[in-house]
N, C-alpha and C. Protein backbone atom coordinates (compact mmCIF):
# COMPACT_ATOMS: atom_id res chain seq x y z
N UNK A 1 130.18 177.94 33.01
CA UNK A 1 129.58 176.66 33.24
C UNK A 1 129.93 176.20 34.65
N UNK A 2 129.38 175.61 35.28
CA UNK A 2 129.17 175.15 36.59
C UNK A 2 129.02 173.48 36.67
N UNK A 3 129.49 172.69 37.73
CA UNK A 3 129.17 171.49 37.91
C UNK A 3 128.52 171.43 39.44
N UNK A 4 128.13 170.72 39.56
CA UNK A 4 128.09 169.96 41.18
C UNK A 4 128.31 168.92 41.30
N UNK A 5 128.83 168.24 42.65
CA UNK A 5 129.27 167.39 43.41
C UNK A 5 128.81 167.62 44.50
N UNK A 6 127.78 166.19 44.84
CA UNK A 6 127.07 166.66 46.13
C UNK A 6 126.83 167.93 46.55
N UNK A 7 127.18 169.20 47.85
CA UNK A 7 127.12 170.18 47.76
C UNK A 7 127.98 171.17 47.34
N UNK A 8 128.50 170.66 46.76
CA UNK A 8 129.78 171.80 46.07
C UNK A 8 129.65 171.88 44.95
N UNK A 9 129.88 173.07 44.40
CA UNK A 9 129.77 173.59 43.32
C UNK A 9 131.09 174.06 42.39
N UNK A 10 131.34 173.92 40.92
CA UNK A 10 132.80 173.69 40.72
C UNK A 10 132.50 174.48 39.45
N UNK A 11 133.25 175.22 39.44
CA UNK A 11 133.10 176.35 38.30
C UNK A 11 134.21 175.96 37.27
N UNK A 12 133.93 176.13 35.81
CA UNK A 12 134.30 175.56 34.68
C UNK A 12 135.56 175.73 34.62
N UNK A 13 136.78 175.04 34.27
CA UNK A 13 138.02 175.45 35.25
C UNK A 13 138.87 174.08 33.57
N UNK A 14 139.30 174.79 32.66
CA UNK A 14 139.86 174.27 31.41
C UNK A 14 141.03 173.10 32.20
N UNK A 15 141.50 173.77 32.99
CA UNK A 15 143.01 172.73 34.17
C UNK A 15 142.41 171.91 35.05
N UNK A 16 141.25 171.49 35.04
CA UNK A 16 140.73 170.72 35.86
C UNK A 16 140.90 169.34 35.25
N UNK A 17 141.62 168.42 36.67
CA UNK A 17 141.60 167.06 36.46
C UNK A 17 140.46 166.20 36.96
N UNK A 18 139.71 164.97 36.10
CA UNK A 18 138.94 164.06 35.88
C UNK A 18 139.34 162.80 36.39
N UNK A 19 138.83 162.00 37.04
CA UNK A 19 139.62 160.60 37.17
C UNK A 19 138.46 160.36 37.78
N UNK A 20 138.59 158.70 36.80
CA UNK A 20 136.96 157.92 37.58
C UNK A 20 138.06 156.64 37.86
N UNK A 21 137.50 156.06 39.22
CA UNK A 21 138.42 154.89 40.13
C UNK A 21 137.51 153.53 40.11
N UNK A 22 137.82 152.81 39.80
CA UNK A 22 136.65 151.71 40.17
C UNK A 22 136.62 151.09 41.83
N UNK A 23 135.96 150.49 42.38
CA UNK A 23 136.16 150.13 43.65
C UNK A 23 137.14 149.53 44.57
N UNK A 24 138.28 149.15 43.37
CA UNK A 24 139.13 148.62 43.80
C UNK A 24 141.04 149.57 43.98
N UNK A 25 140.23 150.59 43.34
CA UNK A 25 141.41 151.92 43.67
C UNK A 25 141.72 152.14 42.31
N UNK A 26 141.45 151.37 40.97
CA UNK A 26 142.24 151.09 39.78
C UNK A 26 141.72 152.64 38.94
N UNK A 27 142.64 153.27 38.20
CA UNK A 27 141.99 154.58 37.64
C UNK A 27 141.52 153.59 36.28
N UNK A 28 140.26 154.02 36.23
CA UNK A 28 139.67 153.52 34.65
C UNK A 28 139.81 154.71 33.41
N UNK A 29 139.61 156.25 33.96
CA UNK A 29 139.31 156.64 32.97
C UNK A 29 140.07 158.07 33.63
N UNK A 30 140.31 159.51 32.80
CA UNK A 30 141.30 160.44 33.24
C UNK A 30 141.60 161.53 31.89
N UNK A 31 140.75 162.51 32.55
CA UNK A 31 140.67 163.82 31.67
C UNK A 31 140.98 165.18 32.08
N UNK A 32 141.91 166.28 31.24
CA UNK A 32 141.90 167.40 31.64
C UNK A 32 141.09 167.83 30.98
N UNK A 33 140.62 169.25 31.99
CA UNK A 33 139.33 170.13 31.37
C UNK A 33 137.76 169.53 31.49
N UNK A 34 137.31 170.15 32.23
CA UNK A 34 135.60 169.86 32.57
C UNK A 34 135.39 170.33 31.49
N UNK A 35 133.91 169.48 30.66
CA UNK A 35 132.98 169.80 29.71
C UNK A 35 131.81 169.26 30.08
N UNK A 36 130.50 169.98 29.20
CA UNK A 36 129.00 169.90 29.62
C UNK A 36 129.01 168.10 30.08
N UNK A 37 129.69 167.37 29.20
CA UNK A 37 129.36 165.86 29.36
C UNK A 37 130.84 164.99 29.11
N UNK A 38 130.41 164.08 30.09
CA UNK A 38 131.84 162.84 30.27
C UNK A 38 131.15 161.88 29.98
N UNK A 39 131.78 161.30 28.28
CA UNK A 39 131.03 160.04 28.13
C UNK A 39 132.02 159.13 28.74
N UNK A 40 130.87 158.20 29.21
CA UNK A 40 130.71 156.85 30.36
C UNK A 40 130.67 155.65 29.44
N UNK A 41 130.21 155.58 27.97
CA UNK A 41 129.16 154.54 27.22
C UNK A 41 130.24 153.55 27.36
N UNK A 42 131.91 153.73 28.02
CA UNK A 42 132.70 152.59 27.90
C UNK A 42 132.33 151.85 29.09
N UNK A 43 132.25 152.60 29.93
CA UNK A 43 132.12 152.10 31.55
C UNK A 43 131.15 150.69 31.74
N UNK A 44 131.18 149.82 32.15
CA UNK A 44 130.14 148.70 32.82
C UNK A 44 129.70 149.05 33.80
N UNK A 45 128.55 148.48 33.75
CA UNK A 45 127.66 148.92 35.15
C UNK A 45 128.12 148.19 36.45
N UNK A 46 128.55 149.54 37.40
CA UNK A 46 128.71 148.95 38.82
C UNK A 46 128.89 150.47 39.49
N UNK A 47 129.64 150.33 41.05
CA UNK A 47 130.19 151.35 41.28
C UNK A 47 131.54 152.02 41.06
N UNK A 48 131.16 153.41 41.12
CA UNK A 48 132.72 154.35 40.85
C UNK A 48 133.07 155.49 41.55
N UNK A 49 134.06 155.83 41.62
CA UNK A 49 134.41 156.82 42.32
C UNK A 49 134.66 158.07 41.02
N UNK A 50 134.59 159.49 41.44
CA UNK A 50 135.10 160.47 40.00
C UNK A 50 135.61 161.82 41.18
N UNK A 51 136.60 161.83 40.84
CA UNK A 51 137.63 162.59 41.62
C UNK A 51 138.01 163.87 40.55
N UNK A 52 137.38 164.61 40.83
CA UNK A 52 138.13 166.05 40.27
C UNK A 52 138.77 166.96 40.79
N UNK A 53 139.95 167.60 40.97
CA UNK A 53 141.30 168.47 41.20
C UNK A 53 140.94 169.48 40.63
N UNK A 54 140.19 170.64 40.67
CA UNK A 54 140.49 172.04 40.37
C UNK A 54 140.50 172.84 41.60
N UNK A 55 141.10 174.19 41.07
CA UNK A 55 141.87 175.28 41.37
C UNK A 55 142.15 174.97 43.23
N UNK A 56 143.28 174.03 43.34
CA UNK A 56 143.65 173.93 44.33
C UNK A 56 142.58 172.78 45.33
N UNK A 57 141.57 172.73 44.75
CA UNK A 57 140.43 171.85 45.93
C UNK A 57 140.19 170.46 44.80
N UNK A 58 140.08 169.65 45.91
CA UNK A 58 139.89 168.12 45.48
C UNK A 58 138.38 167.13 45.78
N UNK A 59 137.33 167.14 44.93
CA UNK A 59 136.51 166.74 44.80
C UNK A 59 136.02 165.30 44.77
N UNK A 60 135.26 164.39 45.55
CA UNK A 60 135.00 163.20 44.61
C UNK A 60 133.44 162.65 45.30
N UNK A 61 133.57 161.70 44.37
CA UNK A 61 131.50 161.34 44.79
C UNK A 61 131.50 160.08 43.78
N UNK A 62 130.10 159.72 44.61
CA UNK A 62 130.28 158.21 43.99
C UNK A 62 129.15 158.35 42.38
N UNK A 63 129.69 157.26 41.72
CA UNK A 63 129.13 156.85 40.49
C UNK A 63 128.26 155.66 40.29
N UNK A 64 127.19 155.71 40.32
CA UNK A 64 126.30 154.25 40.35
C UNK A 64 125.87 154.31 38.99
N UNK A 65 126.27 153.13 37.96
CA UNK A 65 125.87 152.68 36.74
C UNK A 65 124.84 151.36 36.50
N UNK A 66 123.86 151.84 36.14
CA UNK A 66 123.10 150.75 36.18
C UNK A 66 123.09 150.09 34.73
N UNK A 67 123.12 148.91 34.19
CA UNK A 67 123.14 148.53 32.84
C UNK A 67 122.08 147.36 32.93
C-alpha cells in the first residue's frame, strides 16, 4: 500500500507515526501504523497540519476540513 503527500510517496510502513496539529501547534490526534483510512469524523472543520515519521523521513501537508 502506498500513500501520498503532495509529491512524495510513502510506502506502507506498520512503524509509521501519524500526528495531526491544529494551527496552533496543539497535537489533536496521533497514530502508529498507516492504514487505507484515518478517521477524521472527530475533527471540526478548519485547518490542520498531518505529520508522518516513517523509515527515517518526516512528512507533513496541510488538512482543509470543510463542515
Amino acid at each position: 500500500m502506498q500513500f501520498r503527500i503532495g509529491n512524495e510517496t510513502i510506502i506502507s510502513d506498520h512503524k509509521a507515526k501519524l500526528s495531526i496539529y491544529n494551527l496552533y501547534g496543539s497535537l489533536i490526534k496521533q497514530q502508529t501504523g498507516l492504514s487505507k483510512q484515518i478517521n477524521i469524523s472527530q475533527l471540526s472543520g478548519g485547518m490542520y497540519i498531518i505529520k508522518i515519521e516513517s523509515r527515517g523521513k518526516v512528512y507533513n501537508e496541510k488538512l482543509l476540513i470543510n463542515r
